[in-house]
C-alpha atoms as a PDB file:
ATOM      1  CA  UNK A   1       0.000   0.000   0.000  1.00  0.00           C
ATOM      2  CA  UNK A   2       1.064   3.412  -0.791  1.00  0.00           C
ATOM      3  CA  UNK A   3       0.936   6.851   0.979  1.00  0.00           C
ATOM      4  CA  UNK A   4      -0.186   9.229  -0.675  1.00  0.00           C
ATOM      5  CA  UNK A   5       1.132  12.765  -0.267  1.00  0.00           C
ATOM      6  CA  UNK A   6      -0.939  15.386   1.208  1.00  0.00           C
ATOM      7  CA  UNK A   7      -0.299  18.714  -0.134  1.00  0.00           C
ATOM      8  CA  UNK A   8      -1.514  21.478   2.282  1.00  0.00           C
ATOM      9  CA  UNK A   9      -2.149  24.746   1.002  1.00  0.00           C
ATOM     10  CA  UNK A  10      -1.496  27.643   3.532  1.00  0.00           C
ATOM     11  CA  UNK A  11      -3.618  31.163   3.722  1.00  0.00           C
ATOM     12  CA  UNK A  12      -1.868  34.321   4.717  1.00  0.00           C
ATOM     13  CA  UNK A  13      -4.078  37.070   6.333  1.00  0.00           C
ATOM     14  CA  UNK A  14      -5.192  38.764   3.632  1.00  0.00           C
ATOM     15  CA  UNK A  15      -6.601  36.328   1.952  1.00  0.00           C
ATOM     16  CA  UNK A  16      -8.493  34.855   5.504  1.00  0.00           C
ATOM     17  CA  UNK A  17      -9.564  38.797   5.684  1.00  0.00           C
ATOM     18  CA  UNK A  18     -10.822  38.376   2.239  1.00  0.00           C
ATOM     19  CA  UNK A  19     -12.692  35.572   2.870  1.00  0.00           C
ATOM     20  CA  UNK A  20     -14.311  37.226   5.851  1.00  0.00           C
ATOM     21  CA  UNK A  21     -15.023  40.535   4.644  1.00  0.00           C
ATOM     22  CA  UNK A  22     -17.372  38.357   1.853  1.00  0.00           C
ATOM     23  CA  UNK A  23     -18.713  36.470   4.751  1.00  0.00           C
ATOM     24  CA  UNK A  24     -19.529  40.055   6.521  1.00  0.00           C
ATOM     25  CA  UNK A  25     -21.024  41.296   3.230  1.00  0.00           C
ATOM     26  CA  UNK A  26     -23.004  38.616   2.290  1.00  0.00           C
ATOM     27  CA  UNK A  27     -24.674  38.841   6.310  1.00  0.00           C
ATOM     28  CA  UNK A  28     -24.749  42.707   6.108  1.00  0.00           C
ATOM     29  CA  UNK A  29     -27.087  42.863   2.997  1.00  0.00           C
ATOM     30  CA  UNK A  30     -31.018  42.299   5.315  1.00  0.00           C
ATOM     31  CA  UNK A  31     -31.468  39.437   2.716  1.00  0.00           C
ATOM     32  CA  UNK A  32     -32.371  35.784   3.059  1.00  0.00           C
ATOM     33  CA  UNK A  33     -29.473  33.952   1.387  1.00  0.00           C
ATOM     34  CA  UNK A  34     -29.884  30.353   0.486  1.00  0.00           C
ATOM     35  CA  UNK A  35     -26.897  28.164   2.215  1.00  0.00           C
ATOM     36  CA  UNK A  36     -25.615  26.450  -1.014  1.00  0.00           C
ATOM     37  CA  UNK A  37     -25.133  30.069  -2.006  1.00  0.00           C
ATOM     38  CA  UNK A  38     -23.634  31.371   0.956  1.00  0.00           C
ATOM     39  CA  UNK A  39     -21.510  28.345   0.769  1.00  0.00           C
ATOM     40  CA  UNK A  40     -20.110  28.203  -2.831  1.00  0.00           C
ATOM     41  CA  UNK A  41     -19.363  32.152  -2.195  1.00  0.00           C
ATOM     42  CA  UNK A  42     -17.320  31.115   0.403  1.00  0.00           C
ATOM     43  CA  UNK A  43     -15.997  28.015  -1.744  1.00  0.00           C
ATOM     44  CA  UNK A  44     -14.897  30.458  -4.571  1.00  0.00           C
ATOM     45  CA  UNK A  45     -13.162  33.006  -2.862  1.00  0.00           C
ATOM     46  CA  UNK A  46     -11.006  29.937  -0.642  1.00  0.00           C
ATOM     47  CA  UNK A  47     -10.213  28.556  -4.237  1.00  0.00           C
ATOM     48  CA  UNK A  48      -9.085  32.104  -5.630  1.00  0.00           C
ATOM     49  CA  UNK A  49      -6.615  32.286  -2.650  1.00  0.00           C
ATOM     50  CA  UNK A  50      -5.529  29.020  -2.935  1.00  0.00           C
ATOM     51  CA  UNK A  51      -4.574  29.156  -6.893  1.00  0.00           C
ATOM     52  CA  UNK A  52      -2.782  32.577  -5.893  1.00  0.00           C
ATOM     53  CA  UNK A  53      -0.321  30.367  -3.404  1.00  0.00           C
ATOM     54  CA  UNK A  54      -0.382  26.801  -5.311  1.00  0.00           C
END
């Protein structure tokens, strides 16, 4: 059996504030948001940051 190698992807603070300011933006706007949205929001902007370090 093999191992397989685990590559971990690291986020430096701007991208984590990033990531929250969406989070703070999508909660700030007095509108119902569906939870697969809010999700894939959040989803999209973790991918961004990780393709800027990977």
């Amino acid at each position: 059996m093999s191992r397989e190698k685990v590559e971990q992807s690291s986020l430096n603070q701007e991208d984590l504030v990033v990531i929250l300011e969406t989070a703070k933006e999508i909660g700030t706007k007095n509108q119902n948001i569906n939870t697969i949205d809010f999700v894939d929001s959040i989803k999209n902007q973790l991918i961004k940051a990780m393709r800027k370090h990977g």
